[in-house]
Protein backbone atom coordinates (compact mmCIF):
# COMPACT_ATOMS: atom_id res chain seq x y z
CA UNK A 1 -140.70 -56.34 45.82
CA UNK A 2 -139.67 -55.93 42.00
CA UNK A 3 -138.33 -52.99 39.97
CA UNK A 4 -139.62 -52.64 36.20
CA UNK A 5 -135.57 -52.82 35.45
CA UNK A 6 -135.49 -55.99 33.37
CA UNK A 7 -138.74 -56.71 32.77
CA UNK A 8 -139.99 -56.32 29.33
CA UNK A 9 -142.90 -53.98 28.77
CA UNK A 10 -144.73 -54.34 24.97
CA UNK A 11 -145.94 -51.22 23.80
CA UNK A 12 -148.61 -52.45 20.45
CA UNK A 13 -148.71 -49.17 18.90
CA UNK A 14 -146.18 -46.39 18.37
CA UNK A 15 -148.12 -43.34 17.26
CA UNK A 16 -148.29 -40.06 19.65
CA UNK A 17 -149.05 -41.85 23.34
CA UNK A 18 -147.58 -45.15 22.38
CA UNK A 19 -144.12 -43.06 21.61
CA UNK A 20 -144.71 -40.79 24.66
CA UNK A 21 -144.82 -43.55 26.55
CA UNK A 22 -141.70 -45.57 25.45
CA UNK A 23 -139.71 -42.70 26.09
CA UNK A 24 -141.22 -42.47 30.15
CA UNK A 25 -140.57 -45.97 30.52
CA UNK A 26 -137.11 -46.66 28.47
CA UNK A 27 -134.86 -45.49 30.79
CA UNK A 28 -136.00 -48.39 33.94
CA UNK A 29 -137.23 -51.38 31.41
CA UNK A 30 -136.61 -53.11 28.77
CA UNK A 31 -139.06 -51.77 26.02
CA UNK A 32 -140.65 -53.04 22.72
CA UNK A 33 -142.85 -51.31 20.16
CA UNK A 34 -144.37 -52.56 17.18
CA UNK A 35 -145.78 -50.47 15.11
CA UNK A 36 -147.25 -50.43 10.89
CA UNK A 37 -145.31 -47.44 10.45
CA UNK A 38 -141.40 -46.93 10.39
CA UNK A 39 -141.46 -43.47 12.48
CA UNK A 40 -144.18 -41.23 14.04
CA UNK A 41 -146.92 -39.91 12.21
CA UNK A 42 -149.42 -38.46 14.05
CA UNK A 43 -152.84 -37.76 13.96
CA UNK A 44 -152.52 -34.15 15.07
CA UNK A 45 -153.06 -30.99 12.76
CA UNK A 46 -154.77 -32.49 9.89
CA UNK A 47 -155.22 -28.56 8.48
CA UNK A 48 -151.86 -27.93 8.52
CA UNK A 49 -150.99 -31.38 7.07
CA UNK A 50 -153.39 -31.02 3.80
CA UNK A 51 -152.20 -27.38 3.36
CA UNK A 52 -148.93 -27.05 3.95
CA UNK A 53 -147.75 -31.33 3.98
CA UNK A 54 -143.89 -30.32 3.72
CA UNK A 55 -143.74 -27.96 7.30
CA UNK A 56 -146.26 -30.41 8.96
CA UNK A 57 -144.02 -33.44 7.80
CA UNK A 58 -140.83 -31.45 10.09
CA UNK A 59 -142.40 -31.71 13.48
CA UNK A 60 -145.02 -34.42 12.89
CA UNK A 61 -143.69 -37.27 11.02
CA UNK A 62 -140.48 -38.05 12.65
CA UNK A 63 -138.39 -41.59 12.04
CA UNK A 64 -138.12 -43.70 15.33
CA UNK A 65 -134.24 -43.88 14.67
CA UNK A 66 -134.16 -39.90 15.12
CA UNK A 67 -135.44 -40.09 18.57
CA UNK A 68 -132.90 -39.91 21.36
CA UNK A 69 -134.98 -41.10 23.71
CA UNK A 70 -136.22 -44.42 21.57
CA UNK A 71 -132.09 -45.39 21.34
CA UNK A 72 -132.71 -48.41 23.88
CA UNK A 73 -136.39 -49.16 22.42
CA UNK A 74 -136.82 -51.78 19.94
CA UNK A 75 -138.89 -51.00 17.76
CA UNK A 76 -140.86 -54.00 15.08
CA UNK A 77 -142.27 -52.71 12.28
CA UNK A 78 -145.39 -55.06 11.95
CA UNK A 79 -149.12 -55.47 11.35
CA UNK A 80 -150.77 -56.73 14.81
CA UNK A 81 -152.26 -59.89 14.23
CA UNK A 82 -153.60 -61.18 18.11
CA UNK A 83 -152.29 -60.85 21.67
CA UNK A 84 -152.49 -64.35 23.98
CA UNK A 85 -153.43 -62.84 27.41
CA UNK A 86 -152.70 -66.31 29.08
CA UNK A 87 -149.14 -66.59 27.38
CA UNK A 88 -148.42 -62.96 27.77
CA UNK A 89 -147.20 -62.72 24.47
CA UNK A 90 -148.51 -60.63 20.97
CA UNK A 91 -148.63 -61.99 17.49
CA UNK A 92 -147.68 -59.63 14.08
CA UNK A 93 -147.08 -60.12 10.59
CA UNK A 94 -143.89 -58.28 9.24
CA UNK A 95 -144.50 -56.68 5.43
CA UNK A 96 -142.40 -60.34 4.07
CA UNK A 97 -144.88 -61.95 5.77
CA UNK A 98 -143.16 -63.20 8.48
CA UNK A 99 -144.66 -63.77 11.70
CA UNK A 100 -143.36 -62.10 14.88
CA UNK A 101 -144.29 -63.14 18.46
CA UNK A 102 -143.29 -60.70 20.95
CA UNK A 103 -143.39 -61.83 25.12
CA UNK A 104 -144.39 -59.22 27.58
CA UNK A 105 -144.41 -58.94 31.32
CA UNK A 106 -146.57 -55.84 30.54
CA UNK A 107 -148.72 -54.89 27.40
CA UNK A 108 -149.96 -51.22 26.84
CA UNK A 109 -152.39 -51.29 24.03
CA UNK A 110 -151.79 -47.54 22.24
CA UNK A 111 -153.23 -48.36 18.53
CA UNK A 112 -155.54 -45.31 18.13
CA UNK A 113 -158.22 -44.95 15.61
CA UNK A 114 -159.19 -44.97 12.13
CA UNK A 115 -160.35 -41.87 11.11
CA UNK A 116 -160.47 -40.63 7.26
CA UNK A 117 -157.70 -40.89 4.75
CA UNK A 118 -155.41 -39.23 7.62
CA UNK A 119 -155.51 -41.73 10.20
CA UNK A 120 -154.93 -45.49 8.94
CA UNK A 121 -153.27 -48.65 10.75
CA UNK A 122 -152.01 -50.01 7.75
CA UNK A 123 -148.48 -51.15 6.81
CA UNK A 124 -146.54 -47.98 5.24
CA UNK A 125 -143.23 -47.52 3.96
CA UNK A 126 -141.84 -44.53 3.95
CA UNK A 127 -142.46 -43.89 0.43
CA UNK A 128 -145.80 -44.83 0.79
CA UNK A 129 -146.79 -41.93 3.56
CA UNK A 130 -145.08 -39.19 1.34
CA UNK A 131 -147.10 -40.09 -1.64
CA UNK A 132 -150.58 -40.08 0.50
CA UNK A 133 -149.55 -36.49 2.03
CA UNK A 134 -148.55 -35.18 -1.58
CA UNK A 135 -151.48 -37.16 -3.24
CA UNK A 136 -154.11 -35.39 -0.91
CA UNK A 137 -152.20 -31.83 -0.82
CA UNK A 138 -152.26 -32.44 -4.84
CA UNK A 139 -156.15 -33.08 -5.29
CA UNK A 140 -157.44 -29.83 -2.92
CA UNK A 141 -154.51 -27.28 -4.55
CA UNK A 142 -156.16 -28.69 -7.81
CA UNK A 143 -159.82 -27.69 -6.57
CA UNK A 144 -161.81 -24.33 -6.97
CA UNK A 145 -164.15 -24.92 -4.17
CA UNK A 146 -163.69 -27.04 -1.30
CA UNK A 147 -166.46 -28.27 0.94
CA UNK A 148 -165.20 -29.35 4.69
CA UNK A 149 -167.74 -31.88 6.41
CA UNK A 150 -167.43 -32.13 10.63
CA UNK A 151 -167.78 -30.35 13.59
CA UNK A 152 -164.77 -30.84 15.43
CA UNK A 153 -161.05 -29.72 15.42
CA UNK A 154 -160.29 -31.40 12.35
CA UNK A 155 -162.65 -30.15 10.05
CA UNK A 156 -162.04 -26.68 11.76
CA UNK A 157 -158.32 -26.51 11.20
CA UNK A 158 -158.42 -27.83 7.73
CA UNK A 159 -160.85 -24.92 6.88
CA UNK A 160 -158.99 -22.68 7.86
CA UNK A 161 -155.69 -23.72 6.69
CA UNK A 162 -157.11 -24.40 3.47
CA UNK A 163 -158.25 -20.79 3.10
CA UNK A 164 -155.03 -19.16 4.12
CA UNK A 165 -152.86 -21.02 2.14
CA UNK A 166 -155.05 -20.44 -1.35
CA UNK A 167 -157.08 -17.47 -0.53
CA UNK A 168 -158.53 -17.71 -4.32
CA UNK A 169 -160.38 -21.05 -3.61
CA UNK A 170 -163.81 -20.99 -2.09
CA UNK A 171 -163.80 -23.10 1.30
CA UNK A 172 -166.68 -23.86 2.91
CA UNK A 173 -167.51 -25.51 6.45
CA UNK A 174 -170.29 -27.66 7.18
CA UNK A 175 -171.40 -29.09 10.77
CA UNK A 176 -174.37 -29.90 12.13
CA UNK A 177 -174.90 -28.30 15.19
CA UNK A 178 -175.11 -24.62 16.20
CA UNK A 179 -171.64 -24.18 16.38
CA UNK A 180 -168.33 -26.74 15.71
CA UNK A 181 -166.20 -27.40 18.31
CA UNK A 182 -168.97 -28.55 20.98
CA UNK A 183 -166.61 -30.68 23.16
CA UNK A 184 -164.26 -27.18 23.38
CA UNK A 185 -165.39 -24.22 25.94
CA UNK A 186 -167.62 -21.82 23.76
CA UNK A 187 -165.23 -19.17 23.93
CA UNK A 188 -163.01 -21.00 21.82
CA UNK A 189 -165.46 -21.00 19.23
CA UNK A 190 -166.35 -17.21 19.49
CA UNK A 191 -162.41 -16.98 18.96
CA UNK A 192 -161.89 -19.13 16.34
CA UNK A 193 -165.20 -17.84 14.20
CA UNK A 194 -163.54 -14.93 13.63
CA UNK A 195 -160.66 -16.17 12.50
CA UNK A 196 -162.23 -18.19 10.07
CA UNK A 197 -164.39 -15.39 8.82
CA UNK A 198 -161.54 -13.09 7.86
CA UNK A 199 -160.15 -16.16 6.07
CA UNK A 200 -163.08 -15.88 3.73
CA UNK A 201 -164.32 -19.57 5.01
CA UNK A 202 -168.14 -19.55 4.84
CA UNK A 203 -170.05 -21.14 7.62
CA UNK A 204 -172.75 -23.61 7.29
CA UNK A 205 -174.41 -24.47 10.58
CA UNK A 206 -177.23 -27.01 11.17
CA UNK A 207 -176.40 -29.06 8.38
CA UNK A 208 -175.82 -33.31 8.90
CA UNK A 209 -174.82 -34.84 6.12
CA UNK A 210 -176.08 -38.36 4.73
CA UNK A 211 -173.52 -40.46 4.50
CA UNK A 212 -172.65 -42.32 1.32
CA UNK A 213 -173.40 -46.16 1.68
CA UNK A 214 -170.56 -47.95 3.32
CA UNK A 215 -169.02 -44.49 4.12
CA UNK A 216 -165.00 -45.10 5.19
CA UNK A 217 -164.16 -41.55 5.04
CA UNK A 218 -161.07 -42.90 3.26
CA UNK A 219 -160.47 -40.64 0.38
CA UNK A 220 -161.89 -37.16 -0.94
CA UNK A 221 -164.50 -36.87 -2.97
CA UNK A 222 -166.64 -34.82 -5.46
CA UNK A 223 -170.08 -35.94 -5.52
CA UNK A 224 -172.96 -33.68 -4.33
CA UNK A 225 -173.49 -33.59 -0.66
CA UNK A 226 -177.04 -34.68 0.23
CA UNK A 227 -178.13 -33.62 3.64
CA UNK A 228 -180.19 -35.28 6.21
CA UNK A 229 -181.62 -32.03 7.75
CA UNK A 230 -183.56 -30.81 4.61
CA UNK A 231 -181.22 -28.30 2.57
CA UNK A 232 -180.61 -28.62 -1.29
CA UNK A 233 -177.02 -30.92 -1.96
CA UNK A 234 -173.92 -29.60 -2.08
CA UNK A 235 -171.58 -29.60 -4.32
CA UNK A 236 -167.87 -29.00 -4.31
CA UNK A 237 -165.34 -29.39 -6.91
CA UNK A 238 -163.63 -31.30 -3.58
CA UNK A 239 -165.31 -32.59 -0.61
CA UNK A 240 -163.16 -33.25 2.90
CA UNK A 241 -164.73 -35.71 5.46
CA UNK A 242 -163.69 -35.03 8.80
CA UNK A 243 -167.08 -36.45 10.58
CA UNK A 244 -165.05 -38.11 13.37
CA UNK A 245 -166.33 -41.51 12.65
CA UNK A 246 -163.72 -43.24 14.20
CA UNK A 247 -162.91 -47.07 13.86
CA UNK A 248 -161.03 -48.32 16.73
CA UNK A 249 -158.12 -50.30 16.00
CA UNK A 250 -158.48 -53.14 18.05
CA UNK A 251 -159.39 -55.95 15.50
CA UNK A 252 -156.27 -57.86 16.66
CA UNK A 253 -158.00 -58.17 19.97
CA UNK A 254 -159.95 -60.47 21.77
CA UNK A 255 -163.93 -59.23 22.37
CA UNK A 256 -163.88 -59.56 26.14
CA UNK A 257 -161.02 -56.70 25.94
CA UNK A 258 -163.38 -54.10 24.47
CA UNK A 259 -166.32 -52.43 25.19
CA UNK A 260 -169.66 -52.65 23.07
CA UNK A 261 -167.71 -49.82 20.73
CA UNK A 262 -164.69 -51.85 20.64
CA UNK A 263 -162.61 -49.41 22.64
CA UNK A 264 -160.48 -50.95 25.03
CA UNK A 265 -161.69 -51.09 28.80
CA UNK A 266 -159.52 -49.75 31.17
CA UNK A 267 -159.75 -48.67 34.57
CA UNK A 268 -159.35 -45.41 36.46
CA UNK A 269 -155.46 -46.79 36.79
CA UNK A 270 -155.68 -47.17 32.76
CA UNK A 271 -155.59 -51.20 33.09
CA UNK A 272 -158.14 -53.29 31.67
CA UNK A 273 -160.25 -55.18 33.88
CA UNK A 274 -159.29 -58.43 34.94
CA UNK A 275 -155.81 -57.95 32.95
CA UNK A 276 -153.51 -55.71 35.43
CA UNK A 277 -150.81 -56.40 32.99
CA UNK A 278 -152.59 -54.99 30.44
CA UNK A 279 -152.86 -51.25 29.86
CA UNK A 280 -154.57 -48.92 27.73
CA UNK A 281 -154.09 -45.45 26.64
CA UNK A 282 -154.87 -42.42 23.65
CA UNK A 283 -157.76 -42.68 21.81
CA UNK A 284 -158.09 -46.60 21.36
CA UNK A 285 -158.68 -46.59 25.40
CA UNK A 286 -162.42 -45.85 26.55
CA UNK A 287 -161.29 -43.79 29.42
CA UNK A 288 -164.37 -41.03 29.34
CA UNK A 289 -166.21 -39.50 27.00
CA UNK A 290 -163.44 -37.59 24.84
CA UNK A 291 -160.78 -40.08 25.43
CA UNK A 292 -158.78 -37.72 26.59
CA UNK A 293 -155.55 -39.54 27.97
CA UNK A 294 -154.89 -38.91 24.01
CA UNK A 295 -154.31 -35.49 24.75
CA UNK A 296 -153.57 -34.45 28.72
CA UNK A 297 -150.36 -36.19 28.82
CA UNK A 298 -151.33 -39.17 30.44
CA UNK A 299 -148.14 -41.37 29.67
CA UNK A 300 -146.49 -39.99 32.55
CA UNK A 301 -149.18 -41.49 34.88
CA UNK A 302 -149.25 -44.86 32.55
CA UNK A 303 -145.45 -45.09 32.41
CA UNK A 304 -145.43 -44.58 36.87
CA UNK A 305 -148.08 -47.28 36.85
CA UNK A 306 -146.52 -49.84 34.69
CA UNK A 307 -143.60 -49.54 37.24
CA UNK A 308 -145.82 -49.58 40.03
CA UNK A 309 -147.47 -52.92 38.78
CA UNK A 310 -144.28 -54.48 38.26
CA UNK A 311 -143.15 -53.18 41.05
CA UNK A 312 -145.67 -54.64 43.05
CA UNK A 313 -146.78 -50.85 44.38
CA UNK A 314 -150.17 -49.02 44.40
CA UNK A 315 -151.29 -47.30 41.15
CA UNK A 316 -152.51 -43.71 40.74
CA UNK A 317 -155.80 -42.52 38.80
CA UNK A 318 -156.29 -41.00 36.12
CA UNK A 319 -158.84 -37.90 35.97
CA UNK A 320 -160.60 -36.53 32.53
CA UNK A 321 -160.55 -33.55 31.54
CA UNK A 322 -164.59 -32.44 31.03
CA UNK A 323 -163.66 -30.23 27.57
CA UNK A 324 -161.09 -30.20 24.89
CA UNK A 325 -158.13 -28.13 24.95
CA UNK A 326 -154.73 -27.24 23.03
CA UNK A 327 -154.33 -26.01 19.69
CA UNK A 328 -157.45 -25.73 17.11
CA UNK A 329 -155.92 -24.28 13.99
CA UNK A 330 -152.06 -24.82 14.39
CA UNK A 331 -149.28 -22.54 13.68
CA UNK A 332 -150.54 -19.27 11.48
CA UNK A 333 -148.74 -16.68 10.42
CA UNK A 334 -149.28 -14.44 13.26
CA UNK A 335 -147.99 -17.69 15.57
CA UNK A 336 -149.95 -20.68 17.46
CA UNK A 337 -153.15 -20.16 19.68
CA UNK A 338 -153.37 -22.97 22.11
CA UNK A 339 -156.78 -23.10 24.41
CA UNK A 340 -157.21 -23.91 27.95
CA UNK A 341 -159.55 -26.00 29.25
CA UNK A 342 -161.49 -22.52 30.52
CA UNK A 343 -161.27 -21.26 26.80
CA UNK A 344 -158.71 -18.87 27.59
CA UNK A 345 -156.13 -18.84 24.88
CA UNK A 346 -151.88 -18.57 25.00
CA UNK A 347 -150.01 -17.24 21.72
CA UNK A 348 -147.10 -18.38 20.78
CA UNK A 349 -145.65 -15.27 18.83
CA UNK A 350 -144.53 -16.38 15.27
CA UNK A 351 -140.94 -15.77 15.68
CA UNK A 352 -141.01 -18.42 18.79
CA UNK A 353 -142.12 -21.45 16.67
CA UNK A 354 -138.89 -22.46 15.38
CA UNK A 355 -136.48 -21.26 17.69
CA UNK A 356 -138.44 -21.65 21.13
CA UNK A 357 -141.46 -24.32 21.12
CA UNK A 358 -140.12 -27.00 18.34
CA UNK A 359 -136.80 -27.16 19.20
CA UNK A 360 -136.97 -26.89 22.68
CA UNK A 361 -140.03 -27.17 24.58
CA UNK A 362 -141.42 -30.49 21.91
CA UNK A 363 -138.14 -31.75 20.34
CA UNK A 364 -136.31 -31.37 23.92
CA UNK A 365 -138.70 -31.13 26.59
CA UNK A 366 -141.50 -33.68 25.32
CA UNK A 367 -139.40 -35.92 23.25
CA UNK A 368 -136.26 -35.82 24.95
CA UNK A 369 -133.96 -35.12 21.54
CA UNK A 370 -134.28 -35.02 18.24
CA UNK A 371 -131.69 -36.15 15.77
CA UNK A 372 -131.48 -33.51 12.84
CA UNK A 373 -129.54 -35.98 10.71
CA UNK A 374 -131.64 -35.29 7.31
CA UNK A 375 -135.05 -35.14 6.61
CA UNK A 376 -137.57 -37.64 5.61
CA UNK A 377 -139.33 -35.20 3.71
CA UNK A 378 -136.99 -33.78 1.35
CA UNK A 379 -135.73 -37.54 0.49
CA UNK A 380 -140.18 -38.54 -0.31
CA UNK A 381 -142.52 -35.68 -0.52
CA UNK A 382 -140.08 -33.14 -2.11
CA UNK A 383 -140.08 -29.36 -2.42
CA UNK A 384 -142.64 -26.99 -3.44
CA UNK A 385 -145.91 -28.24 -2.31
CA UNK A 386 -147.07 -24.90 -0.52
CA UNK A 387 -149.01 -23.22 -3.94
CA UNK A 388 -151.52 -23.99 -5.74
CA UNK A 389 -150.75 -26.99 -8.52
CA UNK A 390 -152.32 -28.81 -11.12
């Protein structure tokens, strides 16, 4: 038998499970993470991020060098260019332009998704993700009525948020079923309606929207909305697109890898098939349904059966959760709501945010220390971006 201590385990991706995991597996092996970006910025709490970009930028956009736990991680800052299954070894491109091979004696795939303006796998600098946060917090504070496409969290939240933090704009929701939030127990919705309500966000159910042609989702507009179940268009002096048309980002990888979506295959042990060195996980990974080891914690399981592999031990399985759960509009005045799978929601009272859940249960508990050495966003987004502007 083998121990994961000196082997080298690859993580290709370094957003919310790819850093979760590094920090499971850095104390036994010798870890590696390349990533487009030079710190964490996750996909979580888009709402929050268009509305208020300077408190979201605090606890979601965090610089790899400020982890504690990432201290024996070495991290590449690189685009993803091809992985050699055979050779055990993955190719990148460094902004210069020079190339970086990487060996492995395990590979854990954790690149995510596209999705909209908020969610990109391009090279940034840091500069470069400060200006896209002010940019898009600049063009809705500029807007007099605001029209929020999507059904899910995303659109949800950014409703919401949008509403609360410039109560004179007119925000509007759109989605196309009965009700947003299908994947989420209903009585998260009955919850959350009310919420939105008082907010003065008007609700628009039953309406799908026609997409404009080659639709990336990339930017927000202000053409009329034109709508594929027979209402008049829309128009909004801005229009958000939070459809959830995701784009895997697994164009680096070879076809036999992915599934006819080009999600990653994995199995129940989160390895894909006919690879047991390779391993999958977040929303790139095409575990179930909702790809939910993005969001039940699943790098524990990943990081005990990377050693197990290596270790030449018996894996576990992981199990999907059947509905969505967590937080749906993030921190509010009155504190943070965060939903069970049953619908039933805890309240984090507002006074607890700062001095209870960041600091210790997330910057302690789930990332295992924080560095407060100076903030990334007072050196590139700046002050003041909480009112209206323009």
């Amino acid at each position: 038998m083998t121990s994961a201590r000196g082997k080298r385990v690859l993580i290709a991706g370094l957003g919310d499970s790819g850093v979760l995991t590094a920090l499971r597996l850095a104390p036994r092996a010798e870890v590696v993470g390349i990533s487009a970006k030079p710190g964490l910025v996750s996909g979580q709490e888009l709402g929050t991020r268009l509305a208020r970009p300077a408190e979201w930028a605090r606890n979601y956009w965090i610089p790899f060098d400020r982890f504690r736990g990432l201290d024996r991680v070495r991290t590449v800052q690189a685009s993803l260019t091809g992985v050699d299954p055979a050779g055990r070894k993955v190719s990148a491109v460094r902004a210069d332009g020079a190339v970086v091979v990487e060996p492995y004696d395990a590979l854990v795939i954790s690149t995510g998704v596209g999705n909209g303006f908020w969610r990109r796998p391009n090279m940034q600098s840091d500069r470069e993700i400060g200006e896209s946060l002010r940019a898009a917090h600049q063009r809705l504070a500029a807007a007099h009525s605001i029209a929020v496409i999507g059904g899910g969290a995303a659109a949800v939240s950014s409703a919401m948020n949008l509403a609360a933090v410039w109560p004179g704009t007119k925000v509007a929701l759109y989605f196309p079923a009965e009700r947003p939030l299908t994947a989420h127990h209903p009585r998260v919705w009955n919850r959350v309606r009310r919420r939105l309500i008082a907010a003065g966000v008007t609700l628009h159910p039953g309406h799908r929207a026609v997409l404009p042609d080659g639709f990336p989702g990339d930017e927000i507009t202000s053409d009329p909305v034109r709508w594929s179940t027979g209402q008049p268009p829309t128009t909004a002096d801005a229009v958000l697109w939070a459809v959830g048309k995701v784009r895997p980002n697994t164009g680096w990888l070879p076809p036999d890898l992915l599934d006819e979506r080009g999600f990653v295959k994995v199995t129940p042990q989160l390895q894909v098939p006919g690879h047991p060195e390779i391993f999958a996980i977040g929303d790139v990974a095409a575990t179930d349904a909702l790809r939910s080891s993005a969001r039940n914690r699943a790098d524990g399981l990943l990081a005990t059966n990377i050693r197990a592999y290596l270790a030449g031990k018996p894996l576990r399985a992981f199990r999907p959760a059947t509905r969505r759960w967590g937080s749906v509009l993030g921190v509010q005045p009155d504190g943070l709501e965060v939903f069970a799978p049953s619908g039933h929601a805890f309240r984090f009272p507002r006074w607890s945010i700062d001095t209870v859940l960041q600091p210790w249960i997330v910057r302690r508990g789930i990332y295992r220390g924080i560095r407060d050495n100076g903030s990334t966003v007072e050196r590139v987004i700046g002050e003041g971006l909480t009112g209206r502007e323009g």
